[in-house]
C-alpha atoms as a PDB file:
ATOM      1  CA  UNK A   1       0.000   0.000   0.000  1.00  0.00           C
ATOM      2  CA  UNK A   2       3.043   2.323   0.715  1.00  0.00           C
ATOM      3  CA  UNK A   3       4.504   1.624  -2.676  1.00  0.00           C
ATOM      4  CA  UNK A   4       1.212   2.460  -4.078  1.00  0.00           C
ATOM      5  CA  UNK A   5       0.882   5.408  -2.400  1.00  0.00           C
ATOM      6  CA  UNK A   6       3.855   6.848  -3.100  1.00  0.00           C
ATOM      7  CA  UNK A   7       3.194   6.808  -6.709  1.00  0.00           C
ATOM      8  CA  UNK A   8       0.316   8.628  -6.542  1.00  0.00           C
ATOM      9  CA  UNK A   9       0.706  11.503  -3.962  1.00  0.00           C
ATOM     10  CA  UNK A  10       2.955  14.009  -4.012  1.00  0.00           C
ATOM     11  CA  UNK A  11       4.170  13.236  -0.001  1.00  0.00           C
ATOM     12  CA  UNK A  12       3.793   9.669   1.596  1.00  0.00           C
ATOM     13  CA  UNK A  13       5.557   8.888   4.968  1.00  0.00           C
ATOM     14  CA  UNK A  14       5.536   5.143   5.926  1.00  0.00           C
ATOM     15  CA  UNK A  15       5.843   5.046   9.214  1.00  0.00           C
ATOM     16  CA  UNK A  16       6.268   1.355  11.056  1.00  0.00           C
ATOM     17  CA  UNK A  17       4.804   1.633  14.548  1.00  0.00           C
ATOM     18  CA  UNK A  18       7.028  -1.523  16.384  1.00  0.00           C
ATOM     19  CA  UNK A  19       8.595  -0.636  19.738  1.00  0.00           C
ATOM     20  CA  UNK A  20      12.059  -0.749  18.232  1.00  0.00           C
ATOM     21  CA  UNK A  21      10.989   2.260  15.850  1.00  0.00           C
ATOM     22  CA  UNK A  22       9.151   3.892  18.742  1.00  0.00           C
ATOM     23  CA  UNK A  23      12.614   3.553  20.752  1.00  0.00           C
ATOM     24  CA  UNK A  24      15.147   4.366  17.808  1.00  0.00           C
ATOM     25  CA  UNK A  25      13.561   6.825  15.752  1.00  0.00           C
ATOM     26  CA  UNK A  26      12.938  10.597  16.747  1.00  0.00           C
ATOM     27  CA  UNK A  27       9.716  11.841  15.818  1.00  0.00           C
ATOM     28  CA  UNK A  28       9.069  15.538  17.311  1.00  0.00           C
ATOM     29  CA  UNK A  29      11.786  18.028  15.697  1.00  0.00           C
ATOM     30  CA  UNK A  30      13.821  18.885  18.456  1.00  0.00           C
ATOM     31  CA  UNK A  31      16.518  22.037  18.830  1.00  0.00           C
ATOM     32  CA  UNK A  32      20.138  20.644  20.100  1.00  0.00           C
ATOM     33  CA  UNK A  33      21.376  23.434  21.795  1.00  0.00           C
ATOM     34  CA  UNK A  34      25.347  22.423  21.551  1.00  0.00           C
ATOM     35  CA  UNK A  35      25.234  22.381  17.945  1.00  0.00           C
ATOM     36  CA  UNK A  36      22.590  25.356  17.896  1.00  0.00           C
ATOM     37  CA  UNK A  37      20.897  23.304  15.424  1.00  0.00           C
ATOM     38  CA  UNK A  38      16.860  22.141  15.241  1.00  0.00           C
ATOM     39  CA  UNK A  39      17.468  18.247  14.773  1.00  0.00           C
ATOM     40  CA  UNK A  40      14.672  16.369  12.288  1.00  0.00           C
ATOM     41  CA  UNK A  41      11.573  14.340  13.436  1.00  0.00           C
ATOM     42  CA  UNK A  42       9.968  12.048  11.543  1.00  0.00           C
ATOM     43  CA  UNK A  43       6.424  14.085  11.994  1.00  0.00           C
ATOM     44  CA  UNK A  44       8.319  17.283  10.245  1.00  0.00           C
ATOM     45  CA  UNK A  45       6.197  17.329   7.525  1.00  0.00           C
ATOM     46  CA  UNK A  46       5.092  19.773   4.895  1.00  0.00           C
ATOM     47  CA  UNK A  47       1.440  19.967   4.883  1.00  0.00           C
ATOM     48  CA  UNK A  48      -0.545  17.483   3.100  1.00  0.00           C
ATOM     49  CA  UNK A  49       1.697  14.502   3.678  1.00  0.00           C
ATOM     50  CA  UNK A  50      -0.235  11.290   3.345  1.00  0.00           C
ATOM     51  CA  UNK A  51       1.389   9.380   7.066  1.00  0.00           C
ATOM     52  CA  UNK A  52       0.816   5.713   6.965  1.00  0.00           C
ATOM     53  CA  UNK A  53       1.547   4.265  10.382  1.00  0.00           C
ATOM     54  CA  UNK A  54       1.464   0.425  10.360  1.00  0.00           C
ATOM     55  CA  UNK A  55       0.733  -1.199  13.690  1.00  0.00           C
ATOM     56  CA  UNK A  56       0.532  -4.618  12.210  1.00  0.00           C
ATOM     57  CA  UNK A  57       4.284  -5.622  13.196  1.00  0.00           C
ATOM     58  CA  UNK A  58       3.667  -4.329  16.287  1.00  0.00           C
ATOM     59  CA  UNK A  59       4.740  -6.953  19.501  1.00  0.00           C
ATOM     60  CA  UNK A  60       5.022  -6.931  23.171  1.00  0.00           C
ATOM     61  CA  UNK A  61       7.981  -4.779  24.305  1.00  0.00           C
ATOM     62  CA  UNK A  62       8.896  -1.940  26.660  1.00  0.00           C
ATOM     63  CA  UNK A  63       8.623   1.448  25.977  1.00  0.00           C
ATOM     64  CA  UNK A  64      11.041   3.859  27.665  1.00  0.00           C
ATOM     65  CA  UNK A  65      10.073   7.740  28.140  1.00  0.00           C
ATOM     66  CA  UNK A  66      11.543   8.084  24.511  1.00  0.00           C
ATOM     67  CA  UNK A  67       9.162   5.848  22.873  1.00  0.00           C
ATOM     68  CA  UNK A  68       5.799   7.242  24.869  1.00  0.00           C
ATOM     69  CA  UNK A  69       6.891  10.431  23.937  1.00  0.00           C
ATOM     70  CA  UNK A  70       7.032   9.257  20.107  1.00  0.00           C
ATOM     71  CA  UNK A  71       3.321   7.570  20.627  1.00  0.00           C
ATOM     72  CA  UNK A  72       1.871  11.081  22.013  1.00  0.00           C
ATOM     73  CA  UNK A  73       3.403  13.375  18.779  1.00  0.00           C
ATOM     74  CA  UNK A  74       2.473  10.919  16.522  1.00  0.00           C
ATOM     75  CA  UNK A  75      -1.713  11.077  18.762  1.00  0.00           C
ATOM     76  CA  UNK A  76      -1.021  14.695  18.221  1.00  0.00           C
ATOM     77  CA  UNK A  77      -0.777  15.225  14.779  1.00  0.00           C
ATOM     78  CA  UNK A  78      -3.684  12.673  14.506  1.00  0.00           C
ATOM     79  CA  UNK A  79      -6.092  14.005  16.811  1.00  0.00           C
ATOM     80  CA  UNK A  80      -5.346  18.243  16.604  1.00  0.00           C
ATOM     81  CA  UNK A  81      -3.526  17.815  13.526  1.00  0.00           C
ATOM     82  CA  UNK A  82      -0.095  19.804  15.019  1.00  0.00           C
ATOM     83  CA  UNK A  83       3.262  18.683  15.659  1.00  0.00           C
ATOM     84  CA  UNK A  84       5.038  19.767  18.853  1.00  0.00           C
ATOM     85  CA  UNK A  85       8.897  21.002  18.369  1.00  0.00           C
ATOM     86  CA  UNK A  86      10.683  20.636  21.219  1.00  0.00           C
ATOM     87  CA  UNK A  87      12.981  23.287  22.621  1.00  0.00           C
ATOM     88  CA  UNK A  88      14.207  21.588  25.583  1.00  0.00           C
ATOM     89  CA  UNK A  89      12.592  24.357  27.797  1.00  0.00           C
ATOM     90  CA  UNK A  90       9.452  24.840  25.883  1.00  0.00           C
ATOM     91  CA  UNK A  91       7.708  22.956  23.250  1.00  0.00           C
ATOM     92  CA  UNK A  92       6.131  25.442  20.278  1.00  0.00           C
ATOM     93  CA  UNK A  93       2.926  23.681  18.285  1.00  0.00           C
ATOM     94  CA  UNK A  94       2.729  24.112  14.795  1.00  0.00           C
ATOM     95  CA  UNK A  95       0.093  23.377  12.770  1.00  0.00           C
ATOM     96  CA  UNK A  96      -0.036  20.812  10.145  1.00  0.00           C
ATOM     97  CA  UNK A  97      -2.457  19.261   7.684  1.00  0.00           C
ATOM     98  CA  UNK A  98      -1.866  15.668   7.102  1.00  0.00           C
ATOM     99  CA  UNK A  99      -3.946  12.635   6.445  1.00  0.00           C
ATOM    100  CA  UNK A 100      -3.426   9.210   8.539  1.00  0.00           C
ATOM    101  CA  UNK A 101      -3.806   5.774   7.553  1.00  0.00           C
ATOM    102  CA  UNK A 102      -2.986   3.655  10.611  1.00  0.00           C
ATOM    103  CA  UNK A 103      -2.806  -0.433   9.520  1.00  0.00           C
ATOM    104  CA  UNK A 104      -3.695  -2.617  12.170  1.00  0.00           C
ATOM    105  CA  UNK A 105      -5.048  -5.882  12.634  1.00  0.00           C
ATOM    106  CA  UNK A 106      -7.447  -4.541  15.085  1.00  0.00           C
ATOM    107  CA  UNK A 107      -8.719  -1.518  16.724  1.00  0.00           C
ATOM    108  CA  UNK A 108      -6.028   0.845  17.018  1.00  0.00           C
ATOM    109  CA  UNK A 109      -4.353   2.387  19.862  1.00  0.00           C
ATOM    110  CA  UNK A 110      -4.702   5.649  18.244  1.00  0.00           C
ATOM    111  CA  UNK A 111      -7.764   7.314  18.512  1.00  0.00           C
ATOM    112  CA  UNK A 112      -9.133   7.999  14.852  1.00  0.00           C
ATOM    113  CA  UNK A 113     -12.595   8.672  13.331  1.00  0.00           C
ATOM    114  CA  UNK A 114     -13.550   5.402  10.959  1.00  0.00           C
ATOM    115  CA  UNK A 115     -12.009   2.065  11.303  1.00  0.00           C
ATOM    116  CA  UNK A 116     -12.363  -0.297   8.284  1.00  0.00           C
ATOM    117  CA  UNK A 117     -11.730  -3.983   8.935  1.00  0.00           C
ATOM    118  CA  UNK A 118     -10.505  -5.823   6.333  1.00  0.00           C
ATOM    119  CA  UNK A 119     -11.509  -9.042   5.927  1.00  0.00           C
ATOM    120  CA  UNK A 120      -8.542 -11.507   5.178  1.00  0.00           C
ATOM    121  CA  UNK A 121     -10.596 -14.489   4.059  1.00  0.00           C
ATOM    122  CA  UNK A 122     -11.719 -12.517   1.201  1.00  0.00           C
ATOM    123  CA  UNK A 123      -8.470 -10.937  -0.074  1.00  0.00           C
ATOM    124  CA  UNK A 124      -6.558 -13.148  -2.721  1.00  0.00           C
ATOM    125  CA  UNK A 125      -2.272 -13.632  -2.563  1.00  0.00           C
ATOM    126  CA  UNK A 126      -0.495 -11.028  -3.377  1.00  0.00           C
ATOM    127  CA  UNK A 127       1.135 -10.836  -6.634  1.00  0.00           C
ATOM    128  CA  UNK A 128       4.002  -8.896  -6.600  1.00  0.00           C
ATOM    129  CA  UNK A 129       4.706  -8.762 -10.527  1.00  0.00           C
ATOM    130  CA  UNK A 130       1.619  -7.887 -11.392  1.00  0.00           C
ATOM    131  CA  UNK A 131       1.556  -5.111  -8.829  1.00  0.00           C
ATOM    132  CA  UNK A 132       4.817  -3.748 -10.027  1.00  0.00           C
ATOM    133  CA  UNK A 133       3.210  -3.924 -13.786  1.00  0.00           C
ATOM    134  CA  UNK A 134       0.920  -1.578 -12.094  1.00  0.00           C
ATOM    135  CA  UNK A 135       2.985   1.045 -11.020  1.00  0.00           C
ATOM    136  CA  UNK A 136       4.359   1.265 -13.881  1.00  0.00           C
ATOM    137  CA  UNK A 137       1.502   1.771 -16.158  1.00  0.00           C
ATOM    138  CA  UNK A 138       1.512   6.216 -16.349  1.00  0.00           C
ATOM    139  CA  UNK A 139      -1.830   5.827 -17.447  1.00  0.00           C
ATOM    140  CA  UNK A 140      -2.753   3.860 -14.494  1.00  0.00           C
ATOM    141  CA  UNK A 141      -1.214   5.679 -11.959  1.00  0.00           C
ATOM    142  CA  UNK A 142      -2.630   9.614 -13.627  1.00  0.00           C
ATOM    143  CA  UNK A 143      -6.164   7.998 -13.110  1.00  0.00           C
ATOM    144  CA  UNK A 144      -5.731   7.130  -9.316  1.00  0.00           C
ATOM    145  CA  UNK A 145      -4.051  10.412  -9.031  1.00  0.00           C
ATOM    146  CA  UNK A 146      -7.263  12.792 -10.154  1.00  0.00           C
ATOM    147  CA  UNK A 147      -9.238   9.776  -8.288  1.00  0.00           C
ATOM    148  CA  UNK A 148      -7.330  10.636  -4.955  1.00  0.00           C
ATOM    149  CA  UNK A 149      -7.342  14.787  -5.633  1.00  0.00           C
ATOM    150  CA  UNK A 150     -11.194  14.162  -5.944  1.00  0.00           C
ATOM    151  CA  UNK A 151     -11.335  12.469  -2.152  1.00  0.00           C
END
């Protein structure tokens, strides 16, 4: 669905949601203050990034103050649609206008307004040529793009 995606809007972000991501990866914008430098977050964004957070790999693991703080920017920009950057001394909200797609094999742990279950008996093997045939068919992909601008 990423791959997809991608081809057909102008900003995509896949974003796995596994406790080793939520642990590793920074994703508020932070300002380093012995460098004088604002460091990058994931959730640094321009506006009308399409974020697809998969929770599907998601297992059983501990999440340190790092990785909390990851799930409540990430609940941010889907519930108020802002991302916090973090100043060390004061965090500054900026507003941000992104869509979310969170895949999960159940309810999420993310609040969100529709949730679609798929139904896996129904949904044949993936086929991986003919999906790449897809992608690259221009004509294909120009279609789903004035589909998507009409959502």
């Amino acid at each position: 669905m990423i791959a997809l995606m991608k081809q057909i809007t102008p900003a995509t972000l896949g974003l796995p949601i596994t406790v080793e991501v939520l642990e590793n990866l920074k994703f508020a914008p932070c300002k380093n203050y012995d460098t004088n430098q604002l460091e990058y977050g994931a959730l640094q964004i321009l506006d009308g990034t399409l974020v697809i957070c998969d929770e599907t790999a998601m297992k059983e693991g501990k999440l340190t103050e790092k990785g909390i703080n990851n799930i409540k920017s990430l609940a941010h920009l889907i519930e108020l649609q802002a991302i916090h950057y973090d100043f060390q001394y004061s965090q500054v909200e900026f507003q941000s206008q992104a869509q979310v797609i969170i895949l999960s094999d159940g309810r999420s742990m993310f609040k969100n307004t529709m949730h679609v279950p798929l139904n896996k008996e129904n949904v044949k093997e993936f086929d991986a040529a003919k999906f790449e045939s897809y992608l690259k068919d221009e004509e294909l992909m120009t279609m789903f793009r004035k589909y998507i601008l009409m959502l």
